[in-house]
N, C-alpha and C. Protein backbone atom coordinates (compact mmCIF):
# COMPACT_ATOMS: atom_id res chain seq x y z
N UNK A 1 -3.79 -23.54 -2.50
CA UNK A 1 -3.17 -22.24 -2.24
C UNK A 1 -1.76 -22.25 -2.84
N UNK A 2 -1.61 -21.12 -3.61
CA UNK A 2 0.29 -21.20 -3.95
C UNK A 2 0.82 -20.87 -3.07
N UNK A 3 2.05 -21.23 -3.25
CA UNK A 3 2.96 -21.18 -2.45
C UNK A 3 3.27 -19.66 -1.89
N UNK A 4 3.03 -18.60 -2.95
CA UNK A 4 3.71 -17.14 -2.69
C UNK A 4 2.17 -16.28 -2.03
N UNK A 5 1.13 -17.42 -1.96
CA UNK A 5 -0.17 -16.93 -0.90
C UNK A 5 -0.11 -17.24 0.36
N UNK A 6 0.88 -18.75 0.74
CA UNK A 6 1.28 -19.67 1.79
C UNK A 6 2.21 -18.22 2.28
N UNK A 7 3.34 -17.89 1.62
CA UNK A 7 3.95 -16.95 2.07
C UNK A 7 3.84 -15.83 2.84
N UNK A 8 3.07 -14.95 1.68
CA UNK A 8 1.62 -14.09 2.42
C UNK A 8 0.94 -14.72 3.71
N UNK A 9 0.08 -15.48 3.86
CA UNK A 9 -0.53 -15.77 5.10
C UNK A 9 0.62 -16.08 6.20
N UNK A 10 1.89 -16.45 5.75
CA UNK A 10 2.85 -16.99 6.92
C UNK A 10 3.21 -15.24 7.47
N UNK A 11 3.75 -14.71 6.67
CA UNK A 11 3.62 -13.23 6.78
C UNK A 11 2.96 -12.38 7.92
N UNK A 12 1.35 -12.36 7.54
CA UNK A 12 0.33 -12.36 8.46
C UNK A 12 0.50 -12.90 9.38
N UNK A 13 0.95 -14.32 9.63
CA UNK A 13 0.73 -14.68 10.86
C UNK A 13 1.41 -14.86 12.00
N UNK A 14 2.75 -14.15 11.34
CA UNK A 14 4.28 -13.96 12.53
C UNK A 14 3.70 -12.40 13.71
N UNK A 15 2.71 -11.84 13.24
CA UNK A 15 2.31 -10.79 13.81
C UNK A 15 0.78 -11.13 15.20
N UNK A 16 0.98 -12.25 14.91
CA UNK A 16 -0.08 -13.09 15.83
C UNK A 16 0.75 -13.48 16.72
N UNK A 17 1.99 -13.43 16.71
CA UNK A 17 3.31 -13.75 17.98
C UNK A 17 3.61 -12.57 18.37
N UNK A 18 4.16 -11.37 16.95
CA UNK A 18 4.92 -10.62 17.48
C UNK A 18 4.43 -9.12 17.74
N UNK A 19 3.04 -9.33 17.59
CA UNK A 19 2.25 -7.83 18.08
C UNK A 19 2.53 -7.08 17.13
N UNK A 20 3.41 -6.87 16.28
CA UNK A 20 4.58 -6.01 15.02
C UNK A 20 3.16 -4.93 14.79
N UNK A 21 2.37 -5.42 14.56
CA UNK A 21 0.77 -4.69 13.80
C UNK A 21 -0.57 -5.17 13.21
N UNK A 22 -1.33 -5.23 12.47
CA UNK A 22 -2.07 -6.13 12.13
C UNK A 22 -1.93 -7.23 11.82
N UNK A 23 -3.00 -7.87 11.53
CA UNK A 23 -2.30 -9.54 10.96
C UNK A 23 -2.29 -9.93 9.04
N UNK A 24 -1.86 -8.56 8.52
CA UNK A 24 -1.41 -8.48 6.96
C UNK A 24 0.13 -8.83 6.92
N UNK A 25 0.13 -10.01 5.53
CA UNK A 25 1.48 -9.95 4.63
C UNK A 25 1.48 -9.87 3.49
N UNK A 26 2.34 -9.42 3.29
CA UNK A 26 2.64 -9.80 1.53
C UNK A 26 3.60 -9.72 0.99
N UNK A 27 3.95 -10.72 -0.19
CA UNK A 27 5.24 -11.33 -0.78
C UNK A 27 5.50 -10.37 -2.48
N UNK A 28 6.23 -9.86 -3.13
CA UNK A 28 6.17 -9.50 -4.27
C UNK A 28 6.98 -10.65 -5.24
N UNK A 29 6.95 -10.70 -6.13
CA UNK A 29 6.99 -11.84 -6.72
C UNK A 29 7.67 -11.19 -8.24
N UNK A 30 9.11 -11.69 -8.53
CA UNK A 30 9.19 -11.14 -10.13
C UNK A 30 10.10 -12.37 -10.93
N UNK A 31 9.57 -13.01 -12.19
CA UNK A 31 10.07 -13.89 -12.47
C UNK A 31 10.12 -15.37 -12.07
N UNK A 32 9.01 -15.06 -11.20
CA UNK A 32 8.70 -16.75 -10.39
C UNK A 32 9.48 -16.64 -8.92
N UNK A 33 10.20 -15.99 -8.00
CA UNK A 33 11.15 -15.79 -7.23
C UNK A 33 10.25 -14.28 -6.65
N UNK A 34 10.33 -14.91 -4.89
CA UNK A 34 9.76 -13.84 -3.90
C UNK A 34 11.70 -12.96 -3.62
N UNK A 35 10.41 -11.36 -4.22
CA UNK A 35 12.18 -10.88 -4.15
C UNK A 35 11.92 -10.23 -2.82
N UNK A 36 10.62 -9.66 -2.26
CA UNK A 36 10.84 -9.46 -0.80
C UNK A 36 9.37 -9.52 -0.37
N UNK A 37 9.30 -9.25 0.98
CA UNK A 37 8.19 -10.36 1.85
C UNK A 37 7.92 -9.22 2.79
N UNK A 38 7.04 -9.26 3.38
CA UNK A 38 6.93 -8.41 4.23
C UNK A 38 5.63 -8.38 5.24
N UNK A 39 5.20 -7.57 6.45
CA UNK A 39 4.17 -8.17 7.52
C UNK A 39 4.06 -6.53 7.51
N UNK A 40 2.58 -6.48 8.18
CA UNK A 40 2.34 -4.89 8.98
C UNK A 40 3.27 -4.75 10.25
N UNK A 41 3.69 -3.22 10.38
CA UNK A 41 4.64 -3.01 11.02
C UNK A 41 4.39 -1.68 11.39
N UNK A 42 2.86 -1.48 11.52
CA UNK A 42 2.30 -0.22 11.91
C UNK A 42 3.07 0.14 13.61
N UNK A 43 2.69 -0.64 14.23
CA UNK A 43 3.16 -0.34 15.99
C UNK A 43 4.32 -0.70 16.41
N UNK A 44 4.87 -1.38 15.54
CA UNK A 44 6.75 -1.88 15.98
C UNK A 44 7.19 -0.28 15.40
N UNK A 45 7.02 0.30 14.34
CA UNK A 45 7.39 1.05 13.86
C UNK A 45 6.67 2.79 14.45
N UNK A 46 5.99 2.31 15.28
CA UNK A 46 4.48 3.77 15.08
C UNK A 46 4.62 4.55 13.93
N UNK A 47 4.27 4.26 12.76
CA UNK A 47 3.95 4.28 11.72
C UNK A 47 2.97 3.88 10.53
N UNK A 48 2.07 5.00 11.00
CA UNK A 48 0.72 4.22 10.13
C UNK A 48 0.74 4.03 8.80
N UNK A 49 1.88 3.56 7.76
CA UNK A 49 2.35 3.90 6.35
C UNK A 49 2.92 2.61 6.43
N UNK A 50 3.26 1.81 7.34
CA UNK A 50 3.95 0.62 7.76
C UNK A 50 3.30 -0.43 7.34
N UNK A 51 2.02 -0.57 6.54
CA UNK A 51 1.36 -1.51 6.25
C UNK A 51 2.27 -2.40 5.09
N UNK A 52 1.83 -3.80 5.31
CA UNK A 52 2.56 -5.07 4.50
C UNK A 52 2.72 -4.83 3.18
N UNK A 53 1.96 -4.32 2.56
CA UNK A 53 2.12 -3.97 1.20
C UNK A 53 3.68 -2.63 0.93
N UNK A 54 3.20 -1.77 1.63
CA UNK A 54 4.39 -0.72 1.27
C UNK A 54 5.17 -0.87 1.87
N UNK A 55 5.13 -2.15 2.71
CA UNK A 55 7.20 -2.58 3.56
C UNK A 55 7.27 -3.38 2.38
N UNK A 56 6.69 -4.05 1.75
CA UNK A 56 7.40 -5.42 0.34
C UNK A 56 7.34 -4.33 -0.53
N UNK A 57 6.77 -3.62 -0.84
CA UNK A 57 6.86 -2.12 -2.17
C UNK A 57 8.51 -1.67 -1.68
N UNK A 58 8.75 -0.97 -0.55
CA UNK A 58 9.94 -0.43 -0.45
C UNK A 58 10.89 -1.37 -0.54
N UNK A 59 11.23 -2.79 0.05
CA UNK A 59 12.08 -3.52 0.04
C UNK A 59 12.31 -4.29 -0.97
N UNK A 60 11.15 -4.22 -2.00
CA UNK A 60 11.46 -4.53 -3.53
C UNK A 60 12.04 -3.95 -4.15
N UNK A 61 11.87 -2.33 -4.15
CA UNK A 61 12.35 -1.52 -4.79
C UNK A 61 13.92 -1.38 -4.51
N UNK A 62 13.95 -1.55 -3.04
CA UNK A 62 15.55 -1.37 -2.59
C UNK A 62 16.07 -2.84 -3.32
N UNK A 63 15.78 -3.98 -3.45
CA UNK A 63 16.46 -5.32 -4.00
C UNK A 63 16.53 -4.96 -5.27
N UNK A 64 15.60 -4.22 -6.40
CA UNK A 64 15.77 -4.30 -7.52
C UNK A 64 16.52 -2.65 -8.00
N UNK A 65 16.40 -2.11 -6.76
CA UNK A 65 17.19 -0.73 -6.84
C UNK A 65 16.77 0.41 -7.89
N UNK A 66 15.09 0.08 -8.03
CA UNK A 66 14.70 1.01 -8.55
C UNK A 66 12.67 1.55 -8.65
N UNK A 67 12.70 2.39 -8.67
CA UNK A 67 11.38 2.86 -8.20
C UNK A 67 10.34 1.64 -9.20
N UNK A 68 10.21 1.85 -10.25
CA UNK A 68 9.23 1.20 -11.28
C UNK A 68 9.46 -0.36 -10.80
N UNK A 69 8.40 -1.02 -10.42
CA UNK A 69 8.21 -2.37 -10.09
C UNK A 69 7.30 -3.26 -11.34
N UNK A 70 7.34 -2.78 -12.40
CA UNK A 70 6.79 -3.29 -13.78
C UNK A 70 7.53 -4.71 -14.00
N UNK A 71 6.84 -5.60 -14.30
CA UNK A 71 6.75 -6.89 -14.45
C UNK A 71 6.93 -7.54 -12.74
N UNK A 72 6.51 -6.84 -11.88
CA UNK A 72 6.23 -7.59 -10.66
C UNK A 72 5.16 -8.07 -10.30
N UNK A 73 4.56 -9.17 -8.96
CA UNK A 73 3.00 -9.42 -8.96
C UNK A 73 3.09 -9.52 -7.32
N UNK A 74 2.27 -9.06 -7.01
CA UNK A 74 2.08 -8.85 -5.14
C UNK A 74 0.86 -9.93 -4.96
N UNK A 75 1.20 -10.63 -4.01
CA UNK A 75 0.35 -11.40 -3.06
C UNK A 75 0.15 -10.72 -1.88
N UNK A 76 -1.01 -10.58 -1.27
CA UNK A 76 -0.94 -9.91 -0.13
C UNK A 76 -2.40 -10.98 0.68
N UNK A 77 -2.25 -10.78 1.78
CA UNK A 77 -3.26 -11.84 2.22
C UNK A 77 -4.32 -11.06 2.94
N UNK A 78 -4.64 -9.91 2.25
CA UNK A 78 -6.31 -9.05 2.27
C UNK A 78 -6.04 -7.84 1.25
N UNK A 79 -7.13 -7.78 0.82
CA UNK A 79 -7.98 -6.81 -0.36
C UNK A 79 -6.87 -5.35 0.02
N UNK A 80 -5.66 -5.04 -0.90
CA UNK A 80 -5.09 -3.59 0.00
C UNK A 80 -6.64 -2.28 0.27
N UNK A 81 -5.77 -1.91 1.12
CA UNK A 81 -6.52 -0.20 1.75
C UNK A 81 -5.95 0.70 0.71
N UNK A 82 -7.21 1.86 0.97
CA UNK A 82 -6.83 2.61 -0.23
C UNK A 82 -5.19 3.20 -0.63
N UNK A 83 -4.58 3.12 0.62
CA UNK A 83 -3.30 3.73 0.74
C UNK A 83 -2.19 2.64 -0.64
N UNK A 84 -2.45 1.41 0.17
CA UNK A 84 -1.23 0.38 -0.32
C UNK A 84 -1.90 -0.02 -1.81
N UNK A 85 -3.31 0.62 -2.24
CA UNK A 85 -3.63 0.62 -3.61
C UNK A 85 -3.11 1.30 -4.20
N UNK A 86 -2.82 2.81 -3.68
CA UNK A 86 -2.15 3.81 -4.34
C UNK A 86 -0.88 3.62 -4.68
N UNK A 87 -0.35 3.01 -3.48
CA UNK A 87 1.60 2.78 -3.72
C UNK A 87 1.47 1.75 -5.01
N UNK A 88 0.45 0.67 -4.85
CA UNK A 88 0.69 -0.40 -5.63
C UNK A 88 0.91 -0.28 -7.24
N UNK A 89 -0.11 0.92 -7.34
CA UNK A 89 -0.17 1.81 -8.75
C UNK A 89 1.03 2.84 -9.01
N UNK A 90 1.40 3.04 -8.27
CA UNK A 90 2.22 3.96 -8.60
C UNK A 90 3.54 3.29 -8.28
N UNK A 91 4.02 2.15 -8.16
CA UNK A 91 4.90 1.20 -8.28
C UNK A 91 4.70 0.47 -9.42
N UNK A 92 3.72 0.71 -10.31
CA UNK A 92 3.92 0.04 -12.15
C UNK A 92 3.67 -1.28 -11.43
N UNK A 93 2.51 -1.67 -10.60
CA UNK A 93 3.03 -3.50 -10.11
C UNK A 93 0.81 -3.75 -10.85
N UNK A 94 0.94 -4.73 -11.92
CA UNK A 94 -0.47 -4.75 -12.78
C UNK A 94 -0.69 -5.87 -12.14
N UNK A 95 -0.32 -6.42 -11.30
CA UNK A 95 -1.13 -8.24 -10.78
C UNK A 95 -1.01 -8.42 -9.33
N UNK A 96 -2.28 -8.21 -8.90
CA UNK A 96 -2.16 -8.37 -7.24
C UNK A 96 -3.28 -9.35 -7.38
N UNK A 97 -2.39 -10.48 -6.09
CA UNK A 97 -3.18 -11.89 -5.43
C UNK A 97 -3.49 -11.50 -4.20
N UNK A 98 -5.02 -11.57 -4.06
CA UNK A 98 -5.54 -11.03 -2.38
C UNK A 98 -6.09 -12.24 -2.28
N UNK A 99 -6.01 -12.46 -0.61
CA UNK A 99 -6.64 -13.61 0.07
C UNK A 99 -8.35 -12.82 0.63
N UNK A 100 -8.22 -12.24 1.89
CA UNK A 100 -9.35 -11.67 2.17
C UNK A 100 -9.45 -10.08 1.75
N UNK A 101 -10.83 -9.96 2.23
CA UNK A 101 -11.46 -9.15 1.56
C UNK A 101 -11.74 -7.52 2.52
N UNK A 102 -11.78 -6.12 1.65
CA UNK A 102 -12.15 -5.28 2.44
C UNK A 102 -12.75 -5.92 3.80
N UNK A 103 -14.43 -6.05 3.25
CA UNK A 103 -15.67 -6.76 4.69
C UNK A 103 -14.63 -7.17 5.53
N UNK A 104 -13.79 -8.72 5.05
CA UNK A 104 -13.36 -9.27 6.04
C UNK A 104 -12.51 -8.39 6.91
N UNK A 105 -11.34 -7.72 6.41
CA UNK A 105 -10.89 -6.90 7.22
C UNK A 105 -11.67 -5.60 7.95
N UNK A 106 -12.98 -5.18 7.59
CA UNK A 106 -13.92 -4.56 8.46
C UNK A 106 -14.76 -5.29 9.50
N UNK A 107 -14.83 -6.78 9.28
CA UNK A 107 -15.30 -7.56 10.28
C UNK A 107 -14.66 -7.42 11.18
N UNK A 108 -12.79 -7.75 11.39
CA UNK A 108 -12.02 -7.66 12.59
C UNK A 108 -11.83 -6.33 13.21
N UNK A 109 -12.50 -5.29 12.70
CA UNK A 109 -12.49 -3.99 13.62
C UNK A 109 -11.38 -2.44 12.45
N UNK A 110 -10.99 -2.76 11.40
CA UNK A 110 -9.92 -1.99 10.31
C UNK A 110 -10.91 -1.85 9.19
N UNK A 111 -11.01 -0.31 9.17
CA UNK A 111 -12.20 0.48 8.20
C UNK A 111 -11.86 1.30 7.23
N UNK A 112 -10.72 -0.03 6.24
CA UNK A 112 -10.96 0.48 5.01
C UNK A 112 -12.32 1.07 4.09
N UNK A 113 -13.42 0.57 4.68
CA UNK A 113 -14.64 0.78 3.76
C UNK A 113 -14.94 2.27 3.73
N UNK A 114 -14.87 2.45 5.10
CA UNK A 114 -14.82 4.34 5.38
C UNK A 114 -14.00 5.34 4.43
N UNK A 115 -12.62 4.83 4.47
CA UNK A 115 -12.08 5.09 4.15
C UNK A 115 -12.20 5.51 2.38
N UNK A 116 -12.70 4.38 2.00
CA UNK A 116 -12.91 4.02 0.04
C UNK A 116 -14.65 4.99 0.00
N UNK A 117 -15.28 4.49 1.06
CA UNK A 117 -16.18 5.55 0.61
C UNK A 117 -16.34 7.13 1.03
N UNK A 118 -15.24 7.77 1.85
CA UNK A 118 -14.77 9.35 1.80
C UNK A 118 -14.05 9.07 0.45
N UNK A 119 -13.09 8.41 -0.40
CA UNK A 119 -12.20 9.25 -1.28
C UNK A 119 -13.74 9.28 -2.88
N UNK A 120 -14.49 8.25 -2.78
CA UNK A 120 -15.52 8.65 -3.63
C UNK A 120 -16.12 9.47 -3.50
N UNK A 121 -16.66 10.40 -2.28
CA UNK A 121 -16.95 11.44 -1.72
C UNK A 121 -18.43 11.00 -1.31
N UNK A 122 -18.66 10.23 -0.92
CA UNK A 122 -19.74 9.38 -0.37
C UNK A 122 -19.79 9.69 0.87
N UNK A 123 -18.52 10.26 1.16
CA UNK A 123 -18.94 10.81 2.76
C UNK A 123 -17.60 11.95 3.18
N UNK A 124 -18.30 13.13 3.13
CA UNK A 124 -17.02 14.47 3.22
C UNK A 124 -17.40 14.39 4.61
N UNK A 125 -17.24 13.88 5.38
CA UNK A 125 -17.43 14.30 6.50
C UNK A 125 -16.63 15.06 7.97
N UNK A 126 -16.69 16.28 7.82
CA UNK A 126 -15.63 17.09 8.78
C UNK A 126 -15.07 16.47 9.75
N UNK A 127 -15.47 15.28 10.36
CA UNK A 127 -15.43 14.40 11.51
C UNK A 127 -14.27 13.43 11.00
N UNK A 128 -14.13 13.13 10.12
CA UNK A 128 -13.15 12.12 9.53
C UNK A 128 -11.65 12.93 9.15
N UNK A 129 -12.23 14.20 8.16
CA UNK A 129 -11.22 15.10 7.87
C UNK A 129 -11.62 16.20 6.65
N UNK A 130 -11.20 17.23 7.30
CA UNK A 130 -11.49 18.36 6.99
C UNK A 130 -10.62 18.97 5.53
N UNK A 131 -10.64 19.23 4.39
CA UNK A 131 -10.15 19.67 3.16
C UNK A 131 -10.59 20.77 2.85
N UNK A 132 -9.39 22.17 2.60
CA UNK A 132 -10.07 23.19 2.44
C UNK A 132 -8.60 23.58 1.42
N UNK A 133 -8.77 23.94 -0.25
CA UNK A 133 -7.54 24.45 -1.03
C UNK A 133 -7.46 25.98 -0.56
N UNK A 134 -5.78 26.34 -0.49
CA UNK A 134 -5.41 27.29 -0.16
C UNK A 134 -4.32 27.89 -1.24
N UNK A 135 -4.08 28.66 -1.24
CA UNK A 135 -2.90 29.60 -1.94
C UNK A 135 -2.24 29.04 -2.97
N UNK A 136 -3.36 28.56 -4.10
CA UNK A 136 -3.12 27.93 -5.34
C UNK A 136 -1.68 28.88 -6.02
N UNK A 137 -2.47 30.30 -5.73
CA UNK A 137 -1.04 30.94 -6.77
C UNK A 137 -0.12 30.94 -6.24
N UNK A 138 0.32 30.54 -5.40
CA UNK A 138 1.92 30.69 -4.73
C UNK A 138 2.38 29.24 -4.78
N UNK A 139 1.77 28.10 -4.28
CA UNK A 139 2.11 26.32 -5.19
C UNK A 139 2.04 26.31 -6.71
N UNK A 140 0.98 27.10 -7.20
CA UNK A 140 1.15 26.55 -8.93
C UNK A 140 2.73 26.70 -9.57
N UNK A 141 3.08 27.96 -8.93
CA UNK A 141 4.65 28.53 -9.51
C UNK A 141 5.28 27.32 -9.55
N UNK A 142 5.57 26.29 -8.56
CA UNK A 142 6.59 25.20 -8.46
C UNK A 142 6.17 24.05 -9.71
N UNK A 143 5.18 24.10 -9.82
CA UNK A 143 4.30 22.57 -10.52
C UNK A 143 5.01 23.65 -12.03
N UNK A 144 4.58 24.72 -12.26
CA UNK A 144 4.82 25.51 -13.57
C UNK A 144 6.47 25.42 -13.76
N UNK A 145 7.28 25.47 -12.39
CA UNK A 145 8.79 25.72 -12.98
C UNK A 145 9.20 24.32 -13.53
N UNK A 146 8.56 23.25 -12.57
CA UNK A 146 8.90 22.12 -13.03
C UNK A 146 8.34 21.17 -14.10
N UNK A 147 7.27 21.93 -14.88
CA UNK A 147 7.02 21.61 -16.15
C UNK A 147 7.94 22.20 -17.36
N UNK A 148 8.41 23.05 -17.18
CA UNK A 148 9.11 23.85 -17.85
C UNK A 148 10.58 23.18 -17.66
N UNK A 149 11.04 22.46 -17.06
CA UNK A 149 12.10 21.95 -17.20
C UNK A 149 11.95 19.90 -17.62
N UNK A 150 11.14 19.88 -18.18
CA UNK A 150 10.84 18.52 -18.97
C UNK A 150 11.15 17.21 -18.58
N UNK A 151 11.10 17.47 -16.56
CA UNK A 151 11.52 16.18 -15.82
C UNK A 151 10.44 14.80 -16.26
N UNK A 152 11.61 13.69 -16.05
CA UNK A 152 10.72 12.19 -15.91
C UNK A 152 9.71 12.41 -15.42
N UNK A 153 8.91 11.86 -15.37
CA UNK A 153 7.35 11.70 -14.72
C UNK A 153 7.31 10.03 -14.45
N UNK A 154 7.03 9.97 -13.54
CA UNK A 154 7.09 8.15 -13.09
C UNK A 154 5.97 7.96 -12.44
């Protein structure tokens, strides 16, 4: 095991003392050097966005003081949920080290799988959550003003 997976699982496993939230960590890694570390922090925080991945996403970004995490590599010690996949992508971060796996984390009772198979649409199911588009022409105006003014895109 490397050391910045040792990290990760130590991560995970301070939440086996401190209740903080699940038992996920993960370390981001740039240049050989963990620039920040981080554990789930769903119920210390009541914050279901609090997961290990997007506390080391934000606290990387705050150490390196900037949104794009390009040339970084995340260890995390389970397969991310669709959520902390999304941040992970949209943090420019191309190399993630997972220990366990979706299953495994659906074995302990946390249903990412549900989750990955509603966004394929494998399951629309009103019971999970309900999606209905509304008042396209009155949102498009904003997306249109702000194409028209030739902002960054990140």
């Amino acid at each position: 095991m490397s050391d910045f997976m040792k990290a990760a699982a130590q991560e995970a496993r301070s939440n086996l003392k401190t209740g903080e939230g699940g038992p996920f960590g993960a370390v981001i890694v740039k240049d050989g050097k963990i620039i920040a570390r981080a554990h789930n922090q769903v119920l210390l925080h009541q914050d279901p966005t609090a997961h290990a991945e997007i506390q080391a996403i934000r606290a990387a970004a705050k150490a390196l003081g900037t949104h794009d995490l390009s040339g970084c590599e995340l260890y995390t010690s389970c397969y991310p949920c669709p959520m902390c996949l999304s941040a992970i992508i949209w943090a420019n971060i191309r190399t993630v080290h997972y220990g366990n796996t979706a299953e495994d984390a659906g074995a302990i009772g946390f249903r990412d799988d549900m989750i990955y198979h509603f966004i394929t649409g494998g399951c629309r199911d009103a019971s999970v959550m309900k999606m209905s588009q509304e008042d396209r022409a009155e949102t498009i105006a904003v997306f249109e003003e702000y194409a028209a003014k030739k902002k960054e895109i990140y």
